[in-house]
N, C-alpha and C. Protein backbone atom coordinates (compact mmCIF):
# COMPACT_ATOMS: atom_id res chain seq x y z
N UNK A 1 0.85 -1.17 0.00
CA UNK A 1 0.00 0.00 0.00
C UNK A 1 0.90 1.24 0.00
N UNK A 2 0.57 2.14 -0.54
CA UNK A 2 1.64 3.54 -1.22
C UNK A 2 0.86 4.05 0.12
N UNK A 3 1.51 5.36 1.04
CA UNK A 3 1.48 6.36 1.48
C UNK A 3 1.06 7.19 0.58
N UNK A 4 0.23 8.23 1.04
CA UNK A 4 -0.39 9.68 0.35
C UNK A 4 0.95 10.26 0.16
N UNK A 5 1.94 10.83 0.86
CA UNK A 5 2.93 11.55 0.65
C UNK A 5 3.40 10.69 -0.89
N UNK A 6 3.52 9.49 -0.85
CA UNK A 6 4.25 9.04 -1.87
C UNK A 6 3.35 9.13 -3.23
N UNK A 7 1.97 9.01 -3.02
CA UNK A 7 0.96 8.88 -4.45
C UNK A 7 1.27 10.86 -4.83
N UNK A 8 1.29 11.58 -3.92
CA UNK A 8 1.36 13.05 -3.74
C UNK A 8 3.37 13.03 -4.71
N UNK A 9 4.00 12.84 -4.25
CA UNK A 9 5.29 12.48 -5.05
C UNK A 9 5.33 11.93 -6.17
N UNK A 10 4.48 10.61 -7.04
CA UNK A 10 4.14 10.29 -7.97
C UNK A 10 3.67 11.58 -8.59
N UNK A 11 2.79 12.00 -8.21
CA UNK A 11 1.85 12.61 -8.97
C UNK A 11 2.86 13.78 -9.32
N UNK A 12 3.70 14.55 -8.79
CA UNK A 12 3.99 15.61 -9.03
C UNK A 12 5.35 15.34 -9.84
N UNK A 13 6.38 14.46 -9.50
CA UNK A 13 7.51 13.69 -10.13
C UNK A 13 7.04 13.49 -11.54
N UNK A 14 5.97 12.28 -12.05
CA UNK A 14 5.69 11.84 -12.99
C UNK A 14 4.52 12.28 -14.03
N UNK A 15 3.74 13.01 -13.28
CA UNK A 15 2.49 13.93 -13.86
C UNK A 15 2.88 14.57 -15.21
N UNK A 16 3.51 15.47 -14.73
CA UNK A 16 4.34 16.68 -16.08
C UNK A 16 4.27 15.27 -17.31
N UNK A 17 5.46 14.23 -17.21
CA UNK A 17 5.37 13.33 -18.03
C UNK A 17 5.13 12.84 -18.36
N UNK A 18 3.92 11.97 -17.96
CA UNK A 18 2.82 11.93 -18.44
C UNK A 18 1.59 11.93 -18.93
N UNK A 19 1.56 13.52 -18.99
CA UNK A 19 1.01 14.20 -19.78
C UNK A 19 1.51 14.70 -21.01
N UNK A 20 3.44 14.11 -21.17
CA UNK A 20 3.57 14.93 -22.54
C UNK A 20 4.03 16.16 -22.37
N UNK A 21 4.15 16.74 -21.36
CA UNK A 21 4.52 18.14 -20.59
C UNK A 21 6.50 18.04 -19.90
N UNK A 22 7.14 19.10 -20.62
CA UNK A 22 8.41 18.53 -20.13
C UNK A 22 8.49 19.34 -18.61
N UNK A 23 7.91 20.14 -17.78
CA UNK A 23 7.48 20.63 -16.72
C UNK A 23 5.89 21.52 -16.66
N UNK A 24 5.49 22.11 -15.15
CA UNK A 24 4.70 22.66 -14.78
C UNK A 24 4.68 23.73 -13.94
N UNK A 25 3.94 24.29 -13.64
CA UNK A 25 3.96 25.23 -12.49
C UNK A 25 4.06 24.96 -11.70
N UNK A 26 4.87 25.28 -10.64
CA UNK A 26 5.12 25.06 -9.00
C UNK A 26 3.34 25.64 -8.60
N UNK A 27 3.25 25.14 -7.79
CA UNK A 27 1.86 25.74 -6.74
C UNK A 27 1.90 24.93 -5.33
N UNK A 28 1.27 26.25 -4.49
CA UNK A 28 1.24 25.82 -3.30
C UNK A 28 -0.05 25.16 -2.72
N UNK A 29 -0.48 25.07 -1.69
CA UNK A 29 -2.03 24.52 -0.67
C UNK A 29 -1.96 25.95 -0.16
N UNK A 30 -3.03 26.24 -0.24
CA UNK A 30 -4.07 27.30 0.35
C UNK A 30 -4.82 26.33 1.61
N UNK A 31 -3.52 26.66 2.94
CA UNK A 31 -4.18 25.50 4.20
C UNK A 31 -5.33 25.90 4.52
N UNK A 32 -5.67 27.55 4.19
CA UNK A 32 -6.63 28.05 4.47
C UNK A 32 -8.23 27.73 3.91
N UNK A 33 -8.06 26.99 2.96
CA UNK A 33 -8.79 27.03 2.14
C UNK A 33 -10.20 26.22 3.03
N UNK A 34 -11.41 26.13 2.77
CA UNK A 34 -12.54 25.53 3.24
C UNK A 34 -12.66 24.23 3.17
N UNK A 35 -12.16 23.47 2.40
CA UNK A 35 -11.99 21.88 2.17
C UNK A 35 -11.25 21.57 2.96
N UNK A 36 -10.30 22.39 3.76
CA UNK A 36 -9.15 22.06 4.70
C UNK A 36 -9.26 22.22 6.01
N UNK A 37 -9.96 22.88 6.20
CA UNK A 37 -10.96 23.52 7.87
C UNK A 37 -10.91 22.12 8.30
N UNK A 38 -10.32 22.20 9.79
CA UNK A 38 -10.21 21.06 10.48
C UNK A 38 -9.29 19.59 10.68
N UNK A 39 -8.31 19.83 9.32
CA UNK A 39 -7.37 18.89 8.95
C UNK A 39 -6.45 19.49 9.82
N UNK A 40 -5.68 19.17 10.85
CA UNK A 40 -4.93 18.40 11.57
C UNK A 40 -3.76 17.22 11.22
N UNK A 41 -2.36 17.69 11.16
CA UNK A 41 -1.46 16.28 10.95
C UNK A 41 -0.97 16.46 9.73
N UNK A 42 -1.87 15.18 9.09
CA UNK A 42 -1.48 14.61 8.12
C UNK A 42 -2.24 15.21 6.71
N UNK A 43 -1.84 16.39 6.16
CA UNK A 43 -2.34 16.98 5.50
C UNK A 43 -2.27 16.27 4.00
N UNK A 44 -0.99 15.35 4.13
CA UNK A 44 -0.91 14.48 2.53
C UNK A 44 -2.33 13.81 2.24
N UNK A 45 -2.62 12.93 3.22
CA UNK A 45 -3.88 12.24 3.22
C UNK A 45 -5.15 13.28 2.58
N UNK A 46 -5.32 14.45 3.26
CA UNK A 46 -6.18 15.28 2.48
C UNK A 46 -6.36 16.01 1.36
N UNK A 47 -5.07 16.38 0.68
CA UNK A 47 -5.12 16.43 -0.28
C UNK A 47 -5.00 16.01 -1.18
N UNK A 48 -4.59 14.20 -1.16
CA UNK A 48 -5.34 12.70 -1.86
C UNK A 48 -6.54 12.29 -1.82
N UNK A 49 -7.26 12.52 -0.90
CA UNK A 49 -8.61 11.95 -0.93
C UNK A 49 -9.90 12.70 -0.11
N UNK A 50 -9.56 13.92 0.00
CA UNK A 50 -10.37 14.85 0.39
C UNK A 50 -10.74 16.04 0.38
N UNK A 51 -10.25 16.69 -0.83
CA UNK A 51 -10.56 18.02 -1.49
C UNK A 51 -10.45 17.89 -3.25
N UNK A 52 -10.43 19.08 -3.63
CA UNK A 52 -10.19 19.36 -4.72
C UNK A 52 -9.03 20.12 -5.22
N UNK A 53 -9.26 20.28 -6.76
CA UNK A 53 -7.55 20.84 -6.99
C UNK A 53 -7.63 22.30 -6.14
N UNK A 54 -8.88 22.90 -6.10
CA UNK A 54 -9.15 24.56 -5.82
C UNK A 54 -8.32 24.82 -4.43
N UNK A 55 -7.98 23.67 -4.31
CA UNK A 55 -7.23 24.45 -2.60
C UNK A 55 -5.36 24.69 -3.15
N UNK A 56 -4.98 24.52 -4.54
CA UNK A 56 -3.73 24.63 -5.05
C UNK A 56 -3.68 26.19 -5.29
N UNK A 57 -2.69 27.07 -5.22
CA UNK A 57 -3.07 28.47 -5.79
C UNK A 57 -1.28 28.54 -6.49
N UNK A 58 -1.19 29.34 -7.47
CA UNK A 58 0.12 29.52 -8.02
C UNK A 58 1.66 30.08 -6.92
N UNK A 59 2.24 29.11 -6.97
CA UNK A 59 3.39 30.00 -6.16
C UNK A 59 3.97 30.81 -6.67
């Protein structure tokens, strides 16, 4: 079983590439954001399986 940090590392490592994209934009988490209210800890876990992209904003 993969860790969120690590599917969160996939995704950002290998994404660009496969999509065909030779990089992307850096962006940060907006902790602030309303999907995030109440997350505590382990924030990888939530932003794998409990929000949307809208809590990303451009760094």
């Amino acid at each position: 079983m993969l860790s969120a940090e690590r599917l969160l590392c996939y995704g950002a490592d290998e994404g660009a590439g496969a999509l065909g994209l030779e990089s992307w934009a850096d962006v940060a988490v907006n902790l602030e954001h309303r999907s995030l209210r109440g997350v505590e800890g382990d924030i990888f876990s939530a932003l794998v399986w409990g929000c949307g992209a809208d809590v990303l904003v451009r760094a």
